[in-house]
Protein backbone atom coordinates (compact mmCIF):
# COMPACT_ATOMS: atom_id res chain seq x y z
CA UNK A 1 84.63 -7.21 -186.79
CA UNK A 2 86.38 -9.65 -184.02
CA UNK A 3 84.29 -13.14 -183.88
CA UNK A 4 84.76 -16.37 -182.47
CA UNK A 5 82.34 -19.73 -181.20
CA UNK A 6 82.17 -17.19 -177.82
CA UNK A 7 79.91 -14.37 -179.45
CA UNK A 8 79.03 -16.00 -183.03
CA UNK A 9 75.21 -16.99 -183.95
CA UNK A 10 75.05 -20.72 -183.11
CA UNK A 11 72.97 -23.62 -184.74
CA UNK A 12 72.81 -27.00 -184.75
CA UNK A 13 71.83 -29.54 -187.35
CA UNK A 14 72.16 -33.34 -188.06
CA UNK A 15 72.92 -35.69 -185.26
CA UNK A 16 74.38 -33.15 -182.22
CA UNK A 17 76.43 -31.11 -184.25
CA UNK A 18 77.06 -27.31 -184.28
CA UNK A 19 77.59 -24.33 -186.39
CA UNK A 20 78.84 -21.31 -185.50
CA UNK A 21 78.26 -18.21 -188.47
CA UNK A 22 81.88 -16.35 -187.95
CA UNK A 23 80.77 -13.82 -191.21
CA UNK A 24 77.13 -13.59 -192.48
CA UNK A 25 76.59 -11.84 -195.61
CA UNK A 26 74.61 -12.58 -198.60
CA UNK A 27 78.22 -12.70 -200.99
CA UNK A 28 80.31 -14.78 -198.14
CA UNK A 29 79.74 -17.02 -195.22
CA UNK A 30 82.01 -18.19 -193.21
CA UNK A 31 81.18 -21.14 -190.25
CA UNK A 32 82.81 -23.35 -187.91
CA UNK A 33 81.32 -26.60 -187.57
CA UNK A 34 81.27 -29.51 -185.22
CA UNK A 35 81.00 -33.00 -185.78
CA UNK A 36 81.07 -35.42 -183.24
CA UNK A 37 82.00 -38.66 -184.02
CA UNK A 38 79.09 -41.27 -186.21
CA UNK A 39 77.86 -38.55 -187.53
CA UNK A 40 76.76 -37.23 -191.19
CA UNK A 41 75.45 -34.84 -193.46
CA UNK A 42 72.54 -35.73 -195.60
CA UNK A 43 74.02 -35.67 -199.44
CA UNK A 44 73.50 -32.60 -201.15
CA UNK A 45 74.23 -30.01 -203.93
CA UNK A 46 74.31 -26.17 -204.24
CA UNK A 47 72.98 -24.39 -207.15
CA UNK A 48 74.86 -21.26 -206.88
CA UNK A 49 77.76 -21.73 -204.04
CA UNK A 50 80.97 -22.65 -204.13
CA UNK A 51 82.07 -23.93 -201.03
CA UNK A 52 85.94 -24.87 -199.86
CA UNK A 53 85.98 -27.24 -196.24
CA UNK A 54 89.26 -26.23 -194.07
CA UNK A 55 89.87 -29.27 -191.93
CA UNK A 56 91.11 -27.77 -188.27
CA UNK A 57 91.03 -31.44 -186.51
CA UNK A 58 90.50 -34.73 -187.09
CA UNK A 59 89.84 -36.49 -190.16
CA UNK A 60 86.59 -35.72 -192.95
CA UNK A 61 85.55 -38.57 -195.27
CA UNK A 62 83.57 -36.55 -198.04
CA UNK A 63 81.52 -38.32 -200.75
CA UNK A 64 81.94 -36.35 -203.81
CA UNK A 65 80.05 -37.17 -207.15
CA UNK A 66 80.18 -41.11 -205.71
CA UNK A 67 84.31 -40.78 -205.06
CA UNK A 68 85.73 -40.62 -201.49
CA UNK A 69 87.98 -38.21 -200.34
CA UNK A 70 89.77 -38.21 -196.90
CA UNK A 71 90.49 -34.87 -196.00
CA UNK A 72 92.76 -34.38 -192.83
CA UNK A 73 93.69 -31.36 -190.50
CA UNK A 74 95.59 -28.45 -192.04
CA UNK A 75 93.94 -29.76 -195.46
CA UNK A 76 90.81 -28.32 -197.52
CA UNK A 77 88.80 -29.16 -199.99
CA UNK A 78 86.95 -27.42 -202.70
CA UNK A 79 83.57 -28.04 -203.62
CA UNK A 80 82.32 -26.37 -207.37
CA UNK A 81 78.40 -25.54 -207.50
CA UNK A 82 76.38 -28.26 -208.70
CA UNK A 83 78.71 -31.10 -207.30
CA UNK A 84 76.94 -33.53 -205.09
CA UNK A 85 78.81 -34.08 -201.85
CA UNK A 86 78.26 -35.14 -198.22
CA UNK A 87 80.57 -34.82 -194.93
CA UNK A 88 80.97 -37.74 -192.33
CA UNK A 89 83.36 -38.22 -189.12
CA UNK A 90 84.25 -41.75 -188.79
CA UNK A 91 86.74 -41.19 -186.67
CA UNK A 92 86.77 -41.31 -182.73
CA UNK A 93 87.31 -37.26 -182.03
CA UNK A 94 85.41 -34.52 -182.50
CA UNK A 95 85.92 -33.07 -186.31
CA UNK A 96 85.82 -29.38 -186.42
CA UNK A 97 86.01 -27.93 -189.36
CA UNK A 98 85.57 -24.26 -191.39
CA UNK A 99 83.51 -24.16 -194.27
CA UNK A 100 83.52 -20.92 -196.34
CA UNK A 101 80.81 -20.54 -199.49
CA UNK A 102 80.52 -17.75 -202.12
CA UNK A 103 77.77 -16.57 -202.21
CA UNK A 104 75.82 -17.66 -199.30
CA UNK A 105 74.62 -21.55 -198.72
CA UNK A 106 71.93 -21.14 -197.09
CA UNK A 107 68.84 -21.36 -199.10
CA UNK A 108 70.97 -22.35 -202.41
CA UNK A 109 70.90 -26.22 -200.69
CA UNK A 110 68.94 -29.39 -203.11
CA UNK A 111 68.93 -32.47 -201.05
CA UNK A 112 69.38 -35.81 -201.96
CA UNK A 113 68.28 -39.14 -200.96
């Protein structure tokens, strides 16, 4: 099945930024995401999903379990279940990004304050 931003389902979330589901199944998801710059994800752990972030541009700080972790294009990061962790873009472009989980995310998501 061909997909791309053009015919994916699109969302958006936090502060005017965008998800696009490129797969969609209850054992895999696959989604490229948007951040525009100042922006953040609320911190967060999965129960059940592991989840690895493929950096296509620009530059992710992560929060993992309290550590930072810059994360820059061509580079991912893998996040185990049950490992707290939030995304930011501090930087002054866009950061687009994949982020692939097994099994789904959606609905396996605890936030934190």
């Amino acid at each position: 099945m061909l997909s791309s931003i053009h015919t994916a389902e699109h969302y958006t979330w936090g502060n005017q930024c965008d998800g696009w589901h490129l797969l969609k199944t209850d054992s895999l998801s696959v989604i490229q995401e948007n951040m525009p710059p100042g922006t953040a994800e609320q911190p967060h752990f999965h129960t059940r999903a592991q989840q690895l972030f493929y950096i296509l541009s620009g530059t992710a700080t992560f929060t993992v379990e309290e550590k930072e972790i810059t994360v820059q294009a061509n580079e991912c990061l893998h996040i185990a279940p049950g490992v707290k962790h939030h995304i930011e873009n501090r930087g002054a472009a866009n950061l687009q990004f994949l982020v692939i989980s097994e099994p789904k995310s959606h609905g396996d998501r605890v936030a934190l304050p």
